[in-house]
C-alpha atoms as a PDB file:
ATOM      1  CA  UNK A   1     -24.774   1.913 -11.016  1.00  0.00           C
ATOM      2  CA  UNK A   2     -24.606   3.560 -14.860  1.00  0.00           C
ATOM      3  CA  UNK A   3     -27.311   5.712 -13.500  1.00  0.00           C
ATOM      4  CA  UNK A   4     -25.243   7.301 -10.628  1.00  0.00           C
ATOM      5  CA  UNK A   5     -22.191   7.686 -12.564  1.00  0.00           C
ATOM      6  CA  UNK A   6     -24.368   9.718 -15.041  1.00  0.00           C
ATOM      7  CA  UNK A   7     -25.737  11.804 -12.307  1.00  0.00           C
ATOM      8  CA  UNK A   8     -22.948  12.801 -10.719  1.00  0.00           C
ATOM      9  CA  UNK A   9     -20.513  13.280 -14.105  1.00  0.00           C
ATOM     10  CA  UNK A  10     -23.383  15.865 -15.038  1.00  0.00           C
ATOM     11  CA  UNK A  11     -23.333  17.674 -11.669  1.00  0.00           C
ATOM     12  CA  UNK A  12     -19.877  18.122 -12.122  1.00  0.00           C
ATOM     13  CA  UNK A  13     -20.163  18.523 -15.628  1.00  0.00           C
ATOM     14  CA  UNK A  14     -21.312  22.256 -14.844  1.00  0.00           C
ATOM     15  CA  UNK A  15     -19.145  23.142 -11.569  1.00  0.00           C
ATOM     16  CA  UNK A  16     -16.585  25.241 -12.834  1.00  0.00           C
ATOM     17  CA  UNK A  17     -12.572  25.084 -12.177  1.00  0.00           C
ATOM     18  CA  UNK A  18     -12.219  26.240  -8.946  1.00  0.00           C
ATOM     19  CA  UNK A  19     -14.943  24.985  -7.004  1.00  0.00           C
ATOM     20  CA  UNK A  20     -13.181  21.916  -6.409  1.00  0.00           C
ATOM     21  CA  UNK A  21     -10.453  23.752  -5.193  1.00  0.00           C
ATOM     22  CA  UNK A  22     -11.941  25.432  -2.279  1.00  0.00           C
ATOM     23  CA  UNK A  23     -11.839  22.653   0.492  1.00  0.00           C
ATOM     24  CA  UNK A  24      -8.089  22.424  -0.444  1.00  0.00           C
ATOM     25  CA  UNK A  25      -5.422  24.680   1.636  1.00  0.00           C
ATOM     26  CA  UNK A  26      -1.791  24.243   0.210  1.00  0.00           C
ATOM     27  CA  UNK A  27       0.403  25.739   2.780  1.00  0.00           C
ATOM     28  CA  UNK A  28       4.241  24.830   1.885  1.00  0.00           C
ATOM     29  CA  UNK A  29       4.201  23.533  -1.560  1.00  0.00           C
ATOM     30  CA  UNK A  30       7.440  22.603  -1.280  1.00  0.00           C
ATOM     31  CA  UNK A  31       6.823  18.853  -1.792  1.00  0.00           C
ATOM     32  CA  UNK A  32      10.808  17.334  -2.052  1.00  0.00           C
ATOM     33  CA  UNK A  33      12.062  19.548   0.924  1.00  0.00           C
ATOM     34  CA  UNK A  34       8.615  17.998   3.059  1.00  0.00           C
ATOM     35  CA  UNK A  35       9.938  14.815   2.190  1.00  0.00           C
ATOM     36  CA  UNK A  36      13.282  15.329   3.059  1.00  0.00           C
ATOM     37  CA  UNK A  37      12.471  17.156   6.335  1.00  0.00           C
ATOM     38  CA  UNK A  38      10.378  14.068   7.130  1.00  0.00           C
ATOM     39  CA  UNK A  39      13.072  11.712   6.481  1.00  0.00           C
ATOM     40  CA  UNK A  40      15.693  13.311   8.252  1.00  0.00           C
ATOM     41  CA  UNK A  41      13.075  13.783  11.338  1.00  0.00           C
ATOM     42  CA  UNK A  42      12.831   9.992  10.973  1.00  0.00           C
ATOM     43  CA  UNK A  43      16.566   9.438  10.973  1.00  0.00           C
ATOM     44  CA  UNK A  44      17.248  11.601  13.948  1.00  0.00           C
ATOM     45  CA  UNK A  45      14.298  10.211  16.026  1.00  0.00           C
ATOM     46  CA  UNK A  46      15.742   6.731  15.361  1.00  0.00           C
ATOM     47  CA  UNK A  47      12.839   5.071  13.906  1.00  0.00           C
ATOM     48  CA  UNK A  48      15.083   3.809  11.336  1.00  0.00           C
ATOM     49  CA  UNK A  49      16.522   1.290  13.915  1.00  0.00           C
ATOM     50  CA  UNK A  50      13.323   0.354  14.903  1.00  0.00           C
ATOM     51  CA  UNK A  51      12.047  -0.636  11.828  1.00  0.00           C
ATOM     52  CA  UNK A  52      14.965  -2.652  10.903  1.00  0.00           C
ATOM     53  CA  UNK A  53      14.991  -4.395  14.311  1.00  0.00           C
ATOM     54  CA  UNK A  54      11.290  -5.146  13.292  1.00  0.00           C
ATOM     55  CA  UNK A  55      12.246  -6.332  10.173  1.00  0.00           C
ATOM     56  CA  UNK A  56      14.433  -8.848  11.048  1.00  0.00           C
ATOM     57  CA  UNK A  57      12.590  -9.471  13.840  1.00  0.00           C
ATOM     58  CA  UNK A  58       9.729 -10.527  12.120  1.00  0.00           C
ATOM     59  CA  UNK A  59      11.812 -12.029   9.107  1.00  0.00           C
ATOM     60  CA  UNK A  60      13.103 -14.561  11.875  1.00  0.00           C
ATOM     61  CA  UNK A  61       9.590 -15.606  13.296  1.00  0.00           C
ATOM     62  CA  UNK A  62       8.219 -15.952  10.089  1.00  0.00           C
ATOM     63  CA  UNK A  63      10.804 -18.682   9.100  1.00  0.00           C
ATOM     64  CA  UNK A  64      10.328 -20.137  12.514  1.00  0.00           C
ATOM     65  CA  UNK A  65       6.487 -20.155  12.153  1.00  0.00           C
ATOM     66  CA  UNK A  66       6.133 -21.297   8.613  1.00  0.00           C
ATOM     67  CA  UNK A  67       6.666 -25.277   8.331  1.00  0.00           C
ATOM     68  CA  UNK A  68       7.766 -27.060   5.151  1.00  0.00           C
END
């Protein structure tokens, strides 16, 4: 395993900056108004319901199925 981690740190080792960044794309870089479209998406949809419904839901059965 110590050999591996010494092969690839020193094929790395030599890869400049921004080959690594190549196979990435950032299109909107607006991370806090993603998340906020996202969440509002998820209010209007009503997911929101959903996953409280399955949260109690499954709150209830587990104190029904647990014994002691």
């Amino acid at each position: 395993m110590n050999y591996f981690n010494d092969l690839t740190f020193r094929l790395f080792w030599h890869l400049p900056d921004n080959v690594i960044l190549l196979a990435q794309e950032i299109r909107d870089p607006d991370l806090l108004g993603q998340i906020q479209k996202t969440w509002n998406h998820f209010i209007q949809t009503g997911q929101v319901w959903a996953l409280l419904i399955g949260l109690v839901v499954g709150y209830m059965f587990r104190s029904l199925a647990s014994y002691g």
